[in-house]
C-alpha atoms as a PDB file:
ATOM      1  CA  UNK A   1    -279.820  74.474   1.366  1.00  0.00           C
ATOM      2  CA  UNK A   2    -278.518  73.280  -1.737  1.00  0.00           C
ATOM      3  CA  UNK A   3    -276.124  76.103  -2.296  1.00  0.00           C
ATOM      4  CA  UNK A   4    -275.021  75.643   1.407  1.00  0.00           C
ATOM      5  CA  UNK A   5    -273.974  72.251   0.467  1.00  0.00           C
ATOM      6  CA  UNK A   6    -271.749  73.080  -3.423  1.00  0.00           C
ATOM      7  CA  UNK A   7    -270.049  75.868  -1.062  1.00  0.00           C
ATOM      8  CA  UNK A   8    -269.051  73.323   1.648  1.00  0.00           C
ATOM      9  CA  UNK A   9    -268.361  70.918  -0.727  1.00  0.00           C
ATOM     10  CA  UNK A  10    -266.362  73.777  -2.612  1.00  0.00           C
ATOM     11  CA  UNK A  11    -264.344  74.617   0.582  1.00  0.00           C
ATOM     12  CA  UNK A  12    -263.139  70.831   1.115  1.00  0.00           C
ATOM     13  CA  UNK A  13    -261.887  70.572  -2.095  1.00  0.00           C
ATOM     14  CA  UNK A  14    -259.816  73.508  -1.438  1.00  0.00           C
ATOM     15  CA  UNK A  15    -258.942  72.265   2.052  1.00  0.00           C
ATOM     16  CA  UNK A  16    -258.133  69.140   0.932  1.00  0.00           C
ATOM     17  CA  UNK A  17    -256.028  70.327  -2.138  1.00  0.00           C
ATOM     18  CA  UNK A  18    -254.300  72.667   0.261  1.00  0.00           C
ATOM     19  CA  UNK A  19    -253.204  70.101   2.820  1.00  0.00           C
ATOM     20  CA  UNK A  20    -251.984  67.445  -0.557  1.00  0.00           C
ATOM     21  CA  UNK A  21    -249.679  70.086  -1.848  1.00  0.00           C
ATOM     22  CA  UNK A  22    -248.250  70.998   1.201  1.00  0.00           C
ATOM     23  CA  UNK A  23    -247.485  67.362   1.864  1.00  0.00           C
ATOM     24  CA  UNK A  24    -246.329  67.439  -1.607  1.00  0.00           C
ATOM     25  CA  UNK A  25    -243.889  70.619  -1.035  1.00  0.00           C
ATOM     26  CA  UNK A  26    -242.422  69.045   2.602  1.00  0.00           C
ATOM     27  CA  UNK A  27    -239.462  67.241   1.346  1.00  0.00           C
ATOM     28  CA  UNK A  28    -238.200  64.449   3.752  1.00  0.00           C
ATOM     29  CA  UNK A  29    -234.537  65.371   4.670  1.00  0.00           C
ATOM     30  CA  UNK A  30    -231.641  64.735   2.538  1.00  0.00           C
ATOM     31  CA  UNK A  31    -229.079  61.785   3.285  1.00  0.00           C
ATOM     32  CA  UNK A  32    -225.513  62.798   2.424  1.00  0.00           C
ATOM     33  CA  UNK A  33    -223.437  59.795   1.944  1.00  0.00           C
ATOM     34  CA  UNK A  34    -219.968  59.985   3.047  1.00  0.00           C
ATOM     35  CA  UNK A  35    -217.003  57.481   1.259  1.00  0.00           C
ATOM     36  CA  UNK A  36    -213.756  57.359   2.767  1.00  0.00           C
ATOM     37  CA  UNK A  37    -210.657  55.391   1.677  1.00  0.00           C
ATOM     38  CA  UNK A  38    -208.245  53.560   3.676  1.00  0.00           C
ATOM     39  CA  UNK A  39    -204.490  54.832   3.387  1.00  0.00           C
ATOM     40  CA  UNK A  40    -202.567  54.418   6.393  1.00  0.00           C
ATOM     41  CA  UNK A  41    -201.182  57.554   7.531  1.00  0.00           C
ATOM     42  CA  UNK A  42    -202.424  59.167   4.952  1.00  0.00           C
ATOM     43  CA  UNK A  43    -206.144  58.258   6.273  1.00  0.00           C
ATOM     44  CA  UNK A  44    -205.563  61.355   8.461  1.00  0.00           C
ATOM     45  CA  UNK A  45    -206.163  63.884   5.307  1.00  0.00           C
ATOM     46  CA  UNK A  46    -209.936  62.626   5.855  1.00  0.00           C
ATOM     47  CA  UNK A  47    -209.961  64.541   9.494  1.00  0.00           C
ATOM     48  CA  UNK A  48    -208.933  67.535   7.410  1.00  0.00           C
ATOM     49  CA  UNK A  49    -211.465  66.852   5.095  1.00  0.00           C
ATOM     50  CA  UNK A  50    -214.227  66.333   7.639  1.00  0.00           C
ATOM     51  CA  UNK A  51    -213.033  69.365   9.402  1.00  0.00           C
ATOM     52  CA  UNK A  52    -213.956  71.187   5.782  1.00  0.00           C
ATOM     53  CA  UNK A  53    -216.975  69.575   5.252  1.00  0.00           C
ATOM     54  CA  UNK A  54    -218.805  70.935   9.030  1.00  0.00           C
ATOM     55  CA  UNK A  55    -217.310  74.336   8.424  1.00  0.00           C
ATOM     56  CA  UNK A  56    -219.165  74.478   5.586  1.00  0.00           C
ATOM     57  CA  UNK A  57    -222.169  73.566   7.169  1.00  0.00           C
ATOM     58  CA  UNK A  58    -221.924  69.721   5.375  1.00  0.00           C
ATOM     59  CA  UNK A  59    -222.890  66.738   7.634  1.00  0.00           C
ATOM     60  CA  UNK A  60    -223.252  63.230   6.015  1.00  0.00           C
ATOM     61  CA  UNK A  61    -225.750  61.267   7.567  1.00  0.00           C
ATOM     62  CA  UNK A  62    -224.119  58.205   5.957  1.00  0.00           C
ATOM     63  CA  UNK A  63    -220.500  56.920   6.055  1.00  0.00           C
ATOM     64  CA  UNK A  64    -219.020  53.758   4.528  1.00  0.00           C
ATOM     65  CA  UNK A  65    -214.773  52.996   5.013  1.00  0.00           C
ATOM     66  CA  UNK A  66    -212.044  51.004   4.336  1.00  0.00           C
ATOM     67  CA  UNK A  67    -208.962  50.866   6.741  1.00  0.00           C
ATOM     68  CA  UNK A  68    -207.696  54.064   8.339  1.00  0.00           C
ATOM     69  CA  UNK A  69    -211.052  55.517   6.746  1.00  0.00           C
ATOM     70  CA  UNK A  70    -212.993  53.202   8.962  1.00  0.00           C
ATOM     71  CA  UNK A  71    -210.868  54.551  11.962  1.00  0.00           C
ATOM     72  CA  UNK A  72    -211.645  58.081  11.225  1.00  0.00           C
ATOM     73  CA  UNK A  73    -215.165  57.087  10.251  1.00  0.00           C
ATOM     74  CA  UNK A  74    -216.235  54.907  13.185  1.00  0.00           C
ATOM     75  CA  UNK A  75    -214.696  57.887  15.487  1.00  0.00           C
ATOM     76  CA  UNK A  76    -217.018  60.501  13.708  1.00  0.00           C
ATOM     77  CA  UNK A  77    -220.024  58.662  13.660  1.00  0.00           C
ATOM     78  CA  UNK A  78    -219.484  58.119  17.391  1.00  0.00           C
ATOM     79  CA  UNK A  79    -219.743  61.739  17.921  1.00  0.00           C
ATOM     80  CA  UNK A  80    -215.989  62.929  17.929  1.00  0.00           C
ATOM     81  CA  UNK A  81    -214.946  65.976  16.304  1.00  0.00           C
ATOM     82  CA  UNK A  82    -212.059  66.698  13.665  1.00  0.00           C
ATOM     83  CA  UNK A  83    -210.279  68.848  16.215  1.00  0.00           C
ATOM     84  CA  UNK A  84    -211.402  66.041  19.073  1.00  0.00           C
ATOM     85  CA  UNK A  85    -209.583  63.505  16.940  1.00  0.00           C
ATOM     86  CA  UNK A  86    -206.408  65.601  16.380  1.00  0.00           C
ATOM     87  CA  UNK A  87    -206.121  66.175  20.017  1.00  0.00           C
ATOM     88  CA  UNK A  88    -206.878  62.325  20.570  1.00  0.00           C
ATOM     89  CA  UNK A  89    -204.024  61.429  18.005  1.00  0.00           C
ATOM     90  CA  UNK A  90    -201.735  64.063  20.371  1.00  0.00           C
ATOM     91  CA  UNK A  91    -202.804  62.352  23.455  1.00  0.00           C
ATOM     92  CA  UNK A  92    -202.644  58.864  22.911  1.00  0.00           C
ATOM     93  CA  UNK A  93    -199.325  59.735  20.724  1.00  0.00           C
ATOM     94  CA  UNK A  94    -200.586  58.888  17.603  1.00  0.00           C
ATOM     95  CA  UNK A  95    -198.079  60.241  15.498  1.00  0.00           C
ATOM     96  CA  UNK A  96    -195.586  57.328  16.798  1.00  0.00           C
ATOM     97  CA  UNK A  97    -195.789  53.605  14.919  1.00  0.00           C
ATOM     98  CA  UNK A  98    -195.223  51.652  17.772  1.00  0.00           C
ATOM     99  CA  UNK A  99    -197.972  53.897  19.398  1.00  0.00           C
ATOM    100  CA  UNK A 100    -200.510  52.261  17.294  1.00  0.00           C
ATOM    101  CA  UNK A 101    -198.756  48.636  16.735  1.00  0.00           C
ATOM    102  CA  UNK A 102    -197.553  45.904  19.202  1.00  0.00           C
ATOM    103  CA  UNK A 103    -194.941  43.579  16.969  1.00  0.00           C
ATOM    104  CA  UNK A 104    -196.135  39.920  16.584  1.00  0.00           C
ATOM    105  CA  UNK A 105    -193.755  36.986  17.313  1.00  0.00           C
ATOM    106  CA  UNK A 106    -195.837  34.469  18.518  1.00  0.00           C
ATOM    107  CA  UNK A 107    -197.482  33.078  15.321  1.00  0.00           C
ATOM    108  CA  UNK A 108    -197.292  33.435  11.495  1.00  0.00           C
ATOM    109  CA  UNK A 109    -200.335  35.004  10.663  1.00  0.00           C
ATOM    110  CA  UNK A 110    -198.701  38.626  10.449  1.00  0.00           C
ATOM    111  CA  UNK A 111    -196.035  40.672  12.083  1.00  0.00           C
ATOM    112  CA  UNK A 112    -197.958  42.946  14.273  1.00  0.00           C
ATOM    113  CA  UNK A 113    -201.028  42.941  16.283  1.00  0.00           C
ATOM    114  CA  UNK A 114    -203.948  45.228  17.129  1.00  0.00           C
ATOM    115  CA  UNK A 115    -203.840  45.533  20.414  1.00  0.00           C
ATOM    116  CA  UNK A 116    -203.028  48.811  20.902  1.00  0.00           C
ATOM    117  CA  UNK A 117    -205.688  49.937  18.371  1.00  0.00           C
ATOM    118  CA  UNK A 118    -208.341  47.966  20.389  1.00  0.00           C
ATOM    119  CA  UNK A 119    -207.722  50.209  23.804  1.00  0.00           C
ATOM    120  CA  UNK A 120    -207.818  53.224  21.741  1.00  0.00           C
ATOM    121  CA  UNK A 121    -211.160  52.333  20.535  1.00  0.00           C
ATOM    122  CA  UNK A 122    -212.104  51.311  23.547  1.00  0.00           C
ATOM    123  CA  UNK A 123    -211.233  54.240  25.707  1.00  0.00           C
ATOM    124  CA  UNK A 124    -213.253  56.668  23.170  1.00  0.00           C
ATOM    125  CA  UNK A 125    -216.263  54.141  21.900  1.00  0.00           C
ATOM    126  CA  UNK A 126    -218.174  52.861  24.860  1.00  0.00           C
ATOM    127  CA  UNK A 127    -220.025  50.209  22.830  1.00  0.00           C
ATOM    128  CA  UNK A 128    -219.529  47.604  20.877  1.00  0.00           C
ATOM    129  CA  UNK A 129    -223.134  47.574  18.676  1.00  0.00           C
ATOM    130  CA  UNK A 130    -223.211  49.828  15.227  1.00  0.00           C
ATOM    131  CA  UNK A 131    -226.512  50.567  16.039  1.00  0.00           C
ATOM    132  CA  UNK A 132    -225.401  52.855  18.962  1.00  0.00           C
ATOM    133  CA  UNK A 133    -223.418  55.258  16.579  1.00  0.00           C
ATOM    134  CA  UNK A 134    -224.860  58.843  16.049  1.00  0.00           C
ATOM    135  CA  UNK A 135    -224.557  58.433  11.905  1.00  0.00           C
ATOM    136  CA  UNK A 136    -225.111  55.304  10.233  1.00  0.00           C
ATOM    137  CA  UNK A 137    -221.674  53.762   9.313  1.00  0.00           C
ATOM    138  CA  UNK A 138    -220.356  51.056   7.232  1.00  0.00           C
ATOM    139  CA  UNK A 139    -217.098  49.189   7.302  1.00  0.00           C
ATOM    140  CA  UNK A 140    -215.354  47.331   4.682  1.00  0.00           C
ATOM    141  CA  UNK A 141    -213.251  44.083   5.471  1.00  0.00           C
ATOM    142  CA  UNK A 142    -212.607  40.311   3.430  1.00  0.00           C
ATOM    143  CA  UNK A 143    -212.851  37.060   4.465  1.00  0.00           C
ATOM    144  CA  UNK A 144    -209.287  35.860   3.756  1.00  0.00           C
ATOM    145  CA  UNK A 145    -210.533  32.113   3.110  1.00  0.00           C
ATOM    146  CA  UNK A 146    -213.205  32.876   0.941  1.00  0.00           C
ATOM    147  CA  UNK A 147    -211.797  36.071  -0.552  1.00  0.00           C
ATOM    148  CA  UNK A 148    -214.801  37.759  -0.266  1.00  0.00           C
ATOM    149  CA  UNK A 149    -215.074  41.545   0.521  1.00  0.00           C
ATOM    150  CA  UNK A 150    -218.008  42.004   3.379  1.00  0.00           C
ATOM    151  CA  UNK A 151    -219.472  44.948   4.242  1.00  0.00           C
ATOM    152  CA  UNK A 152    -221.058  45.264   7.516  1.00  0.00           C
ATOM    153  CA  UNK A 153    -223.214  48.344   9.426  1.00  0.00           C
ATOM    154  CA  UNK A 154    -225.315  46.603  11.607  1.00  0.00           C
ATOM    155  CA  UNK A 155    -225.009  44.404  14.847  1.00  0.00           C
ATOM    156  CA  UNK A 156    -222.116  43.453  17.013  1.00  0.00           C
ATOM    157  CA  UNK A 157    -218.478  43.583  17.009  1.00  0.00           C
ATOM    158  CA  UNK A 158    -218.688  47.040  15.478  1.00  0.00           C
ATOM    159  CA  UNK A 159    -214.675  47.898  17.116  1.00  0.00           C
ATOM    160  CA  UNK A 160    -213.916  44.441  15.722  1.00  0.00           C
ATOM    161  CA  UNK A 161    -215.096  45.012  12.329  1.00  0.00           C
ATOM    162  CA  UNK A 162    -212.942  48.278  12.166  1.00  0.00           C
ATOM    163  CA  UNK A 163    -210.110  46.552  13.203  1.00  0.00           C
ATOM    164  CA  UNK A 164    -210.166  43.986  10.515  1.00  0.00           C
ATOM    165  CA  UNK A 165    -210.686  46.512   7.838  1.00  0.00           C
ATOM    166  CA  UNK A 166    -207.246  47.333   9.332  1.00  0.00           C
ATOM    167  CA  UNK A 167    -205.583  44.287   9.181  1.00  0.00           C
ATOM    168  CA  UNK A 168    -202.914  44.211   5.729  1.00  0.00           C
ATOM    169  CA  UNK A 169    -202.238  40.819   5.417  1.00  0.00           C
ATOM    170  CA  UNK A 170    -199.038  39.854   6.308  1.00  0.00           C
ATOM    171  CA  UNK A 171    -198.357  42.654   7.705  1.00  0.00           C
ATOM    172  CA  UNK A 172    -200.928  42.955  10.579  1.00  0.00           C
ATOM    173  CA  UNK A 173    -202.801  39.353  12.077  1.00  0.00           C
ATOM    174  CA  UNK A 174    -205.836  38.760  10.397  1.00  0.00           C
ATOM    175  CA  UNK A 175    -208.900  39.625  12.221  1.00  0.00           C
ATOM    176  CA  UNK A 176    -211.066  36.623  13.993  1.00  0.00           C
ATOM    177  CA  UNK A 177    -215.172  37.327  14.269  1.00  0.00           C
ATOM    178  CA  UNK A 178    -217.341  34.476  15.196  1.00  0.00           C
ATOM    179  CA  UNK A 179    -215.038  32.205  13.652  1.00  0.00           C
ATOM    180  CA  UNK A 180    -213.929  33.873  10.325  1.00  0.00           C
ATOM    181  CA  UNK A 181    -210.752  35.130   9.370  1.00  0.00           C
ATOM    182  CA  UNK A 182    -211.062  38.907   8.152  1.00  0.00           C
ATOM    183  CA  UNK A 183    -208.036  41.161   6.516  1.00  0.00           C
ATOM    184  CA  UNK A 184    -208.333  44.961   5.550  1.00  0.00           C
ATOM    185  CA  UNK A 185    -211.212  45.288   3.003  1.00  0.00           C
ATOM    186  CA  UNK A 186    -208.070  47.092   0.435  1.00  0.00           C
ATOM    187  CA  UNK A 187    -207.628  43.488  -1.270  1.00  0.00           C
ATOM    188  CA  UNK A 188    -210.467  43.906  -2.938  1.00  0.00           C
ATOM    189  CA  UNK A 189    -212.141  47.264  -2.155  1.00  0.00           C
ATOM    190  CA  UNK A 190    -210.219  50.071  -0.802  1.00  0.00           C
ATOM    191  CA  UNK A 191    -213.348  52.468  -1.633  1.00  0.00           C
ATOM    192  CA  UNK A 192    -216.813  50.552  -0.270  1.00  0.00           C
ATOM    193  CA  UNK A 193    -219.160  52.936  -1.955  1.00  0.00           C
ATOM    194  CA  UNK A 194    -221.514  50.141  -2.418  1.00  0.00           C
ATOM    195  CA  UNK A 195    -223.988  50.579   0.354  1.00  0.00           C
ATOM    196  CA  UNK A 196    -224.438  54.336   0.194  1.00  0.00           C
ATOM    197  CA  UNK A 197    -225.885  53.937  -3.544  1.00  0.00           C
ATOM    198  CA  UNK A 198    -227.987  50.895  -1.788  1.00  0.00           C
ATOM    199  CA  UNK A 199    -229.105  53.535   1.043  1.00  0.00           C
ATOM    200  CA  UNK A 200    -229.848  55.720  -2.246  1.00  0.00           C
ATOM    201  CA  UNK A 201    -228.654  58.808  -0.600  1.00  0.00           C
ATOM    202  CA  UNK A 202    -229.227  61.888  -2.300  1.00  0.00           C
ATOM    203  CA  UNK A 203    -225.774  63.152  -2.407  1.00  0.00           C
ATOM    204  CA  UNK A 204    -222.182  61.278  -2.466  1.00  0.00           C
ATOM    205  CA  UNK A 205    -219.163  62.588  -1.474  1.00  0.00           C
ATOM    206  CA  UNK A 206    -215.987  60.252  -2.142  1.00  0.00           C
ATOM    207  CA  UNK A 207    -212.797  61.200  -0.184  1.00  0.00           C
ATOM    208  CA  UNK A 208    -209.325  59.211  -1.625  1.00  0.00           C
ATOM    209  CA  UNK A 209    -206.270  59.817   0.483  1.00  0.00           C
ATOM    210  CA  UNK A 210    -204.504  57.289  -1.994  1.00  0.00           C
ATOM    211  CA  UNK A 211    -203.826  58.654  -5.475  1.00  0.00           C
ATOM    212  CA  UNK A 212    -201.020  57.471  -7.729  1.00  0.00           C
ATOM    213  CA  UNK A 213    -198.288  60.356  -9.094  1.00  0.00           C
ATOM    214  CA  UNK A 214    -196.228  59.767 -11.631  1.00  0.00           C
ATOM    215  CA  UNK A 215    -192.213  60.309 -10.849  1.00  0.00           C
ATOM    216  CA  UNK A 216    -189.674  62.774 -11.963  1.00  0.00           C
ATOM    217  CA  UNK A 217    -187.040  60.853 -10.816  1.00  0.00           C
ATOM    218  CA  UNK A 218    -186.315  57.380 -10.309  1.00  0.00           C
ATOM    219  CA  UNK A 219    -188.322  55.778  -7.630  1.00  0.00           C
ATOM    220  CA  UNK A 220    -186.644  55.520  -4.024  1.00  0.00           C
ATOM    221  CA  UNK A 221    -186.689  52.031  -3.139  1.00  0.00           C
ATOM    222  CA  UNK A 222    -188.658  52.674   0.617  1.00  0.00           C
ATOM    223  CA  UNK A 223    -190.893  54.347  -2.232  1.00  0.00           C
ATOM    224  CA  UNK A 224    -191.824  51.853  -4.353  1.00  0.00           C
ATOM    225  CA  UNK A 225    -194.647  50.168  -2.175  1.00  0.00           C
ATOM    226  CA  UNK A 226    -196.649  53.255  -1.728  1.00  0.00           C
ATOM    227  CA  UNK A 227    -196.079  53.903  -5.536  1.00  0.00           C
ATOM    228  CA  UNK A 228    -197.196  50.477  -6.391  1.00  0.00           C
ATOM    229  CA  UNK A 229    -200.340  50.777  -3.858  1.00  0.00           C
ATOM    230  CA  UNK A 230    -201.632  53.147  -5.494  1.00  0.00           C
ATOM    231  CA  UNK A 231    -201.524  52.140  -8.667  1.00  0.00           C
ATOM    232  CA  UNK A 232    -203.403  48.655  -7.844  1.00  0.00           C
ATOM    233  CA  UNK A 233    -205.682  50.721  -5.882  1.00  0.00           C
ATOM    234  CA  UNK A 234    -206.314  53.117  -8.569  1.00  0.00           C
ATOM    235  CA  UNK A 235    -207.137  50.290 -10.844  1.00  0.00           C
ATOM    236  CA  UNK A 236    -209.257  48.278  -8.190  1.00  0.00           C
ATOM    237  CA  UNK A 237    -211.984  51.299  -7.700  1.00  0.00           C
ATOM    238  CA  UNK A 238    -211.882  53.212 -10.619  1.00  0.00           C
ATOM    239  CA  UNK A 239    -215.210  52.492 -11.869  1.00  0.00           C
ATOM    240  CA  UNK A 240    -216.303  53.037  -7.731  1.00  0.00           C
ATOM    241  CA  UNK A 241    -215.309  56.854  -7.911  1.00  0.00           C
ATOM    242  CA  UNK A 242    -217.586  57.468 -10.983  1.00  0.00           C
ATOM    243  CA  UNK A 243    -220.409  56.255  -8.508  1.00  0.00           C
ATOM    244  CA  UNK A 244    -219.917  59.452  -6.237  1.00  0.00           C
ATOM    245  CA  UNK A 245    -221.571  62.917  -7.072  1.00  0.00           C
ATOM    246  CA  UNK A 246    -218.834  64.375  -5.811  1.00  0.00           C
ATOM    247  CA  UNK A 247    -215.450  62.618  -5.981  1.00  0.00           C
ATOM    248  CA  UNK A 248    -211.981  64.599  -4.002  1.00  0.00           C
ATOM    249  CA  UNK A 249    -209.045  63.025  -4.733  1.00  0.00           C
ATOM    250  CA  UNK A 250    -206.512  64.564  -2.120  1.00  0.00           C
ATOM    251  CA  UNK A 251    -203.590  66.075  -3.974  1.00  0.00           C
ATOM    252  CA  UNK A 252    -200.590  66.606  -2.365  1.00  0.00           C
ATOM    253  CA  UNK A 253    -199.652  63.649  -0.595  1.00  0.00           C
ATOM    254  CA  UNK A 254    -197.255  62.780  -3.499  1.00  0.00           C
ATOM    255  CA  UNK A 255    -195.721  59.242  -2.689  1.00  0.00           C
ATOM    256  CA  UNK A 256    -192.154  60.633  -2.703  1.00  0.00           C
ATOM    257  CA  UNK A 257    -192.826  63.072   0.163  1.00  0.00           C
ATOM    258  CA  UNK A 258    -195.222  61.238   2.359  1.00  0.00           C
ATOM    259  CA  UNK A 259    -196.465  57.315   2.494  1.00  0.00           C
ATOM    260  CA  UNK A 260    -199.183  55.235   4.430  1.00  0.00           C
ATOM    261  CA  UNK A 261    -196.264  54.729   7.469  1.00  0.00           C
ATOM    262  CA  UNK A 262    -195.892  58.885   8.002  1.00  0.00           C
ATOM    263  CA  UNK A 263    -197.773  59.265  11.079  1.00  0.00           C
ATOM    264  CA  UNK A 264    -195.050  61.913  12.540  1.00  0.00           C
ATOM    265  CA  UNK A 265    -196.321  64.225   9.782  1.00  0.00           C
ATOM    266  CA  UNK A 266    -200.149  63.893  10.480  1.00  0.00           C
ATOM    267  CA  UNK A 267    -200.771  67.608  10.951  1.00  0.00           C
ATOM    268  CA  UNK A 268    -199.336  68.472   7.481  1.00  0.00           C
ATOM    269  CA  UNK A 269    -201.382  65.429   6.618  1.00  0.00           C
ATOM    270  CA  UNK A 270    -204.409  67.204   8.063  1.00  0.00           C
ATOM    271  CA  UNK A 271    -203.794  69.886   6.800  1.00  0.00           C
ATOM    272  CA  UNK A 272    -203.804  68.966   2.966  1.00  0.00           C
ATOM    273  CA  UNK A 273    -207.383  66.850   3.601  1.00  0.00           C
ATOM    274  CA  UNK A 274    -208.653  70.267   4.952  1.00  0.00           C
ATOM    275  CA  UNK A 275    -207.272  72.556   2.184  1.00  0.00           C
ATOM    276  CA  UNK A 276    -208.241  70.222  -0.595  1.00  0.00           C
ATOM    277  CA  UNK A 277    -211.736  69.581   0.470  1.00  0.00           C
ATOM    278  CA  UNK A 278    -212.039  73.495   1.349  1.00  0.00           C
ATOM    279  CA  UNK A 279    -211.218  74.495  -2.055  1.00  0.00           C
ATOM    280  CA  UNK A 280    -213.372  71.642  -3.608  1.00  0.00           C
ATOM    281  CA  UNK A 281    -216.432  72.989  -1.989  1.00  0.00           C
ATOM    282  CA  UNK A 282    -215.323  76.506  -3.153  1.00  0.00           C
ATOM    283  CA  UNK A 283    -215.611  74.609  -7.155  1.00  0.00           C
ATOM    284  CA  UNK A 284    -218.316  73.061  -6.383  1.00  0.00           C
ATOM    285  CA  UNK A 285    -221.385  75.196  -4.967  1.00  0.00           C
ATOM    286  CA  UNK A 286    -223.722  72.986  -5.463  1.00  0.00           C
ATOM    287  CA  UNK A 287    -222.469  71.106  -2.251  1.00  0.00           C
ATOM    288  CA  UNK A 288    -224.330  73.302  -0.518  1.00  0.00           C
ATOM    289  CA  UNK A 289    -227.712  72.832  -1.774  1.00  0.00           C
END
């Protein structure tokens, strides 16, 4: 009897041990967080880049914005494809400025409205609630009167939030939520990488569609924005790309060929996103772990 009870007690120690190390070796599954810049026109590189990124079997789980980034990024995490988005940029004519822009003269507050940006959103997003997107997504925006950035991924007025991460001050009307005055989250943080290290994904992956190169000639005056842009930005969230694990700058959208107003060119612009981020991955194997 007594030897009937060491081997049972024998066996549930080795049940038991068992069942703890293959809780141990079941690994809970890995968040990929997913950073993309604002840029204007150039914003359409990150289509390219996402386009890259499911090719090669990469799917973040996790997306924060800024600006056009928050465009493309509210789109994806609402279940549209790269190639669904080019053929929604072809349909709803994209590629023209006062496509996407209705000019402002009634007040001060900037020279163009959103309008037209809010029925695009709302003839491909249903909802209004961030909790009803597929991945979990962040957008970046500032509160012009206190000049603070705020970052928002849950709750209502998710189409509104996008739209204020869109609004350049001046430029475009500020953005009015429950009262507050919003303006494109670039002011202060073109590159909100801030809640995906809160989220403590696993893996980062920055994407910047804004990257400053330095002139052989002298600067073209219609030039000198973009130029200057991206030097402030550069300066802004430098110490923000040294958060990511993996950081893609975009090369090839040099200022003096294409700027944050070239939507005509968007599938050259998509084009570069998807050959930069395709030969990143190709450097960097360890992506796919």
């Amino acid at each position: 009897m007594f030897f009937h009870r060491i081997t049972l007690f024998i066996l549930c120690l080795l049940i038991g041990g068992e069942i703890a190390m293959a809780q141990d070796t079941t690994k809970q599954p890995k968040t990929l967080g997913l950073c993309l810049s604002g840029g204007g026109a150039l914003g359409y590189a990150h289509i390219g880049a996402l386009q890259a990124l499911e090719e090669a079997g990469i799917k973040p789980t996790h997306i924060s914005a800024n600006s056009m980034g928050s465009i493309v990024g509210v789109l994806y995490a609402s279940g549209l494809t790269p190639k669904q988005m080019l053929e929604m940029i072809e349909n709803e004519k994209g590629y023209r400025v006062h496509s996407l822009i209705d000019i402002n003269l009634r007040n001060f507050n900037g020279f163009m409205k959103h309008d037209k940006l809010r029925k695009v959103l709302d003839k491909y997003i249903s909802y209004n609630h961030f909790d009803s997107l597929k991945i979990k997504f962040y957008v970046c925006c500032v509160d012009i009167r206190k000049a603070e950035v705020k970052i928002v991924g849950q709750g209502n007025y998710l189409k509104d939030y996008v739209i204020a991460s869109s609004s350049i001050p001046l430029l475009y009307d500020y953005c009015v939520i429950e009262g507050v005055e919003y303006v494109d989250g670039g002011v202060k943080n073109n590159f909100p990488v801030e809640p995906l290290i809160e989220e403590k994904c696993d893996k980062i992956i920055g994407i910047n569609v804004i990257n400053f190169t330095p002139a052989d000639t002298t600067i073209k005056p219609e030039d000198l924005l973009s130029n200057l842009y991206a030097v402030v930005d550069e300066t802004i969230n430098e110490d923000r790309y040294k958060q990511c694990d993996f950081y893609v700058p975009i090369k090839g959208l040099n200022s003096y060929k294409y700027s944050t107003i070239s939507y005509k060119r968007y599938k050259e612009i998509y084009q570069i996103g998807y050959e930069n981020m395709k030969t990143y991955i190709q450097q960097h194997p360890e992506m796919l772990e």
